[in-house]
C-alpha atoms as a PDB file:
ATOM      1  CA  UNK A   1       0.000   0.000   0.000  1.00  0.00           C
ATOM      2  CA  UNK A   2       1.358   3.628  -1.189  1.00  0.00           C
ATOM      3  CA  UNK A   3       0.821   5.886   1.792  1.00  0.00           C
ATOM      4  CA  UNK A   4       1.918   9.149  -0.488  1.00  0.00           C
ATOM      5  CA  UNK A   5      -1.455   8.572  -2.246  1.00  0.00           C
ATOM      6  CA  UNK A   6      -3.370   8.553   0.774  1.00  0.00           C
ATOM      7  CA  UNK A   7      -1.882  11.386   3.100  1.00  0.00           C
ATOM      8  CA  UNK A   8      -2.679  14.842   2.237  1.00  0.00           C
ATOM      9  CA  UNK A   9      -0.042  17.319   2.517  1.00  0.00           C
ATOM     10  CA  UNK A  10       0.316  20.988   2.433  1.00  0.00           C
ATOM     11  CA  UNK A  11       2.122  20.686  -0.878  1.00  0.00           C
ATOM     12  CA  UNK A  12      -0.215  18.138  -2.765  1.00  0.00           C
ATOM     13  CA  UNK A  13      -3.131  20.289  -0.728  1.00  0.00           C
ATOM     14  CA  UNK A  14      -1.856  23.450  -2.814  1.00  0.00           C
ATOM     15  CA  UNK A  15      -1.168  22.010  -6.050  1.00  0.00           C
ATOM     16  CA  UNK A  16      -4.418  20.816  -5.521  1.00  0.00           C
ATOM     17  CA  UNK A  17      -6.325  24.298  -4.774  1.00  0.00           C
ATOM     18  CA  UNK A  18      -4.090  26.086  -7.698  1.00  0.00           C
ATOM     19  CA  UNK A  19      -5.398  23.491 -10.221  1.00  0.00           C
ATOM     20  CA  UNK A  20      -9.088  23.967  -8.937  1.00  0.00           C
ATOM     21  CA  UNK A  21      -8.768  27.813  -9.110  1.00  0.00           C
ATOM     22  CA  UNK A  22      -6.877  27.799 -12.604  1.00  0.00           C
ATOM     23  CA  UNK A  23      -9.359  25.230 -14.503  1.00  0.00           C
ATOM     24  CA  UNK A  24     -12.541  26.195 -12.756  1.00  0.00           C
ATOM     25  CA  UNK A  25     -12.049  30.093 -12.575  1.00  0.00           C
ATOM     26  CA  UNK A  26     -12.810  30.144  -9.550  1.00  0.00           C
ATOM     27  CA  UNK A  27     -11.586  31.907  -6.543  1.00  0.00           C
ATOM     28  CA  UNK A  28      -8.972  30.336  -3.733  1.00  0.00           C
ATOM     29  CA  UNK A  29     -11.949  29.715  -0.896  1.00  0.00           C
ATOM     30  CA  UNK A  30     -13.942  28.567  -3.516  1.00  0.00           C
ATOM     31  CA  UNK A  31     -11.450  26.005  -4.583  1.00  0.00           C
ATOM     32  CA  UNK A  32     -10.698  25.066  -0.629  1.00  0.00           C
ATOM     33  CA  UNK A  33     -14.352  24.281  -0.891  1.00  0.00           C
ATOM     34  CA  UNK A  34     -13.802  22.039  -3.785  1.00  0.00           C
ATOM     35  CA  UNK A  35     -10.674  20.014  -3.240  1.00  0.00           C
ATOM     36  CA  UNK A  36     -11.824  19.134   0.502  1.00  0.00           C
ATOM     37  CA  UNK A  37     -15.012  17.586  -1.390  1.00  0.00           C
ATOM     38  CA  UNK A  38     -12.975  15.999  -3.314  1.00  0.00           C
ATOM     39  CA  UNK A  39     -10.687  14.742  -1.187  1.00  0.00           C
ATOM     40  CA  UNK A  40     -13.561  13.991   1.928  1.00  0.00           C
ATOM     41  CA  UNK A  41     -12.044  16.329   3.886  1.00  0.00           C
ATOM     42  CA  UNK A  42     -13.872  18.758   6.116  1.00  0.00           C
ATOM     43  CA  UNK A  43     -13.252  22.526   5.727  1.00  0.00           C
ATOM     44  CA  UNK A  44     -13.082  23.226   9.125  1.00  0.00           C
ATOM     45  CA  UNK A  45      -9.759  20.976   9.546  1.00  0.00           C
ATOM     46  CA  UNK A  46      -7.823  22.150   6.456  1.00  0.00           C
ATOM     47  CA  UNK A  47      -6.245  25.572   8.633  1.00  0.00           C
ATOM     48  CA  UNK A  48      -3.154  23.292   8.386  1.00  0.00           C
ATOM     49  CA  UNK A  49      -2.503  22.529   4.750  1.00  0.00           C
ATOM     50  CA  UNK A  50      -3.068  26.391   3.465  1.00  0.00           C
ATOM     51  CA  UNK A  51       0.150  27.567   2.823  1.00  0.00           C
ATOM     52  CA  UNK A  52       1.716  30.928   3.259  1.00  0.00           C
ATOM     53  CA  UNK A  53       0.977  31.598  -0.491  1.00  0.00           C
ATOM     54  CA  UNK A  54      -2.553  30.522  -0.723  1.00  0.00           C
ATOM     55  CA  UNK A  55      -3.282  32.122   2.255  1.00  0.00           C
ATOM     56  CA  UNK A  56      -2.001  35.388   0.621  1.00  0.00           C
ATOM     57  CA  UNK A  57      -3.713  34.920  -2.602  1.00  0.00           C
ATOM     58  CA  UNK A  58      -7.196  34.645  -0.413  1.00  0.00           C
ATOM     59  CA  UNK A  59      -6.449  37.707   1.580  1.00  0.00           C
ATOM     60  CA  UNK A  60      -5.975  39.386  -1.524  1.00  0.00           C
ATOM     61  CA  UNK A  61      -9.156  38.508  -3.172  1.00  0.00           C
ATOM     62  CA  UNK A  62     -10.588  39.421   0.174  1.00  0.00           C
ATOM     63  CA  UNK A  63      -9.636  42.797   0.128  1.00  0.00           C
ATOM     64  CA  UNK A  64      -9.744  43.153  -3.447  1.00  0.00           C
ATOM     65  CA  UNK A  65     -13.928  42.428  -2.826  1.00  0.00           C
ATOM     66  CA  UNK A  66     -13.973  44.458   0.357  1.00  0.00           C
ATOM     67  CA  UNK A  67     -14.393  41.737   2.307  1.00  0.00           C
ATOM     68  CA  UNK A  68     -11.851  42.740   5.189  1.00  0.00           C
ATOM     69  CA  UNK A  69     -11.245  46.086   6.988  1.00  0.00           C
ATOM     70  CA  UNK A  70      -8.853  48.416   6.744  1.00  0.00           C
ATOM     71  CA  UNK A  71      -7.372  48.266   9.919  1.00  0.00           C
ATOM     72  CA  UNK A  72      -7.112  44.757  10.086  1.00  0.00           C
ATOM     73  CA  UNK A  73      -5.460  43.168   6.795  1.00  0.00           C
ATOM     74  CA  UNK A  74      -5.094  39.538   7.726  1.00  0.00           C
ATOM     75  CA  UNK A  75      -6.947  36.603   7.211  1.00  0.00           C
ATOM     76  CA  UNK A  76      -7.571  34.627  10.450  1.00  0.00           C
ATOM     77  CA  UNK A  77      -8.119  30.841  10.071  1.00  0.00           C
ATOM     78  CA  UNK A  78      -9.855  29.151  12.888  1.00  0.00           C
END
């Protein structure tokens, strides 16, 4: 039995959410949405496969909608 195919990892969890977002056109907490059906995870336990850079990419889409105040730029995973 392969256990590479079967463990998720923060690296084959953000390939994952960059191929969503790039073939689907859709945005990064859309795609979260996606690859954890995919993969039967649950959203709520995924806070520790988002990487630095996906994490970025979603606060930036957050502000870019207006979805996050000024005085507090950061995205807070819980």
């Amino acid at each position: 039995m392969k256990l590479d195919g079967l463990m998720m990892t923060r690296q084959k969890f953000s390939k994952n959410i960059e191929r969503v977002v790039k073939t689907k056109r859709i945005s990064y907490l859309e795609a979260i949405i996606v690859v954890c059906e995919e993969s039967g995870l649950e959203p709520e336990d995924v806070k520790k496969y988002i990487s630095p850079a996906i994490r970025s990419k979603m606060e930036a889409e957050a502000i870019k909608l207006n979805l996050m105040k000024e005085k507090n730029r950061s995205i807070e995973l819980q």
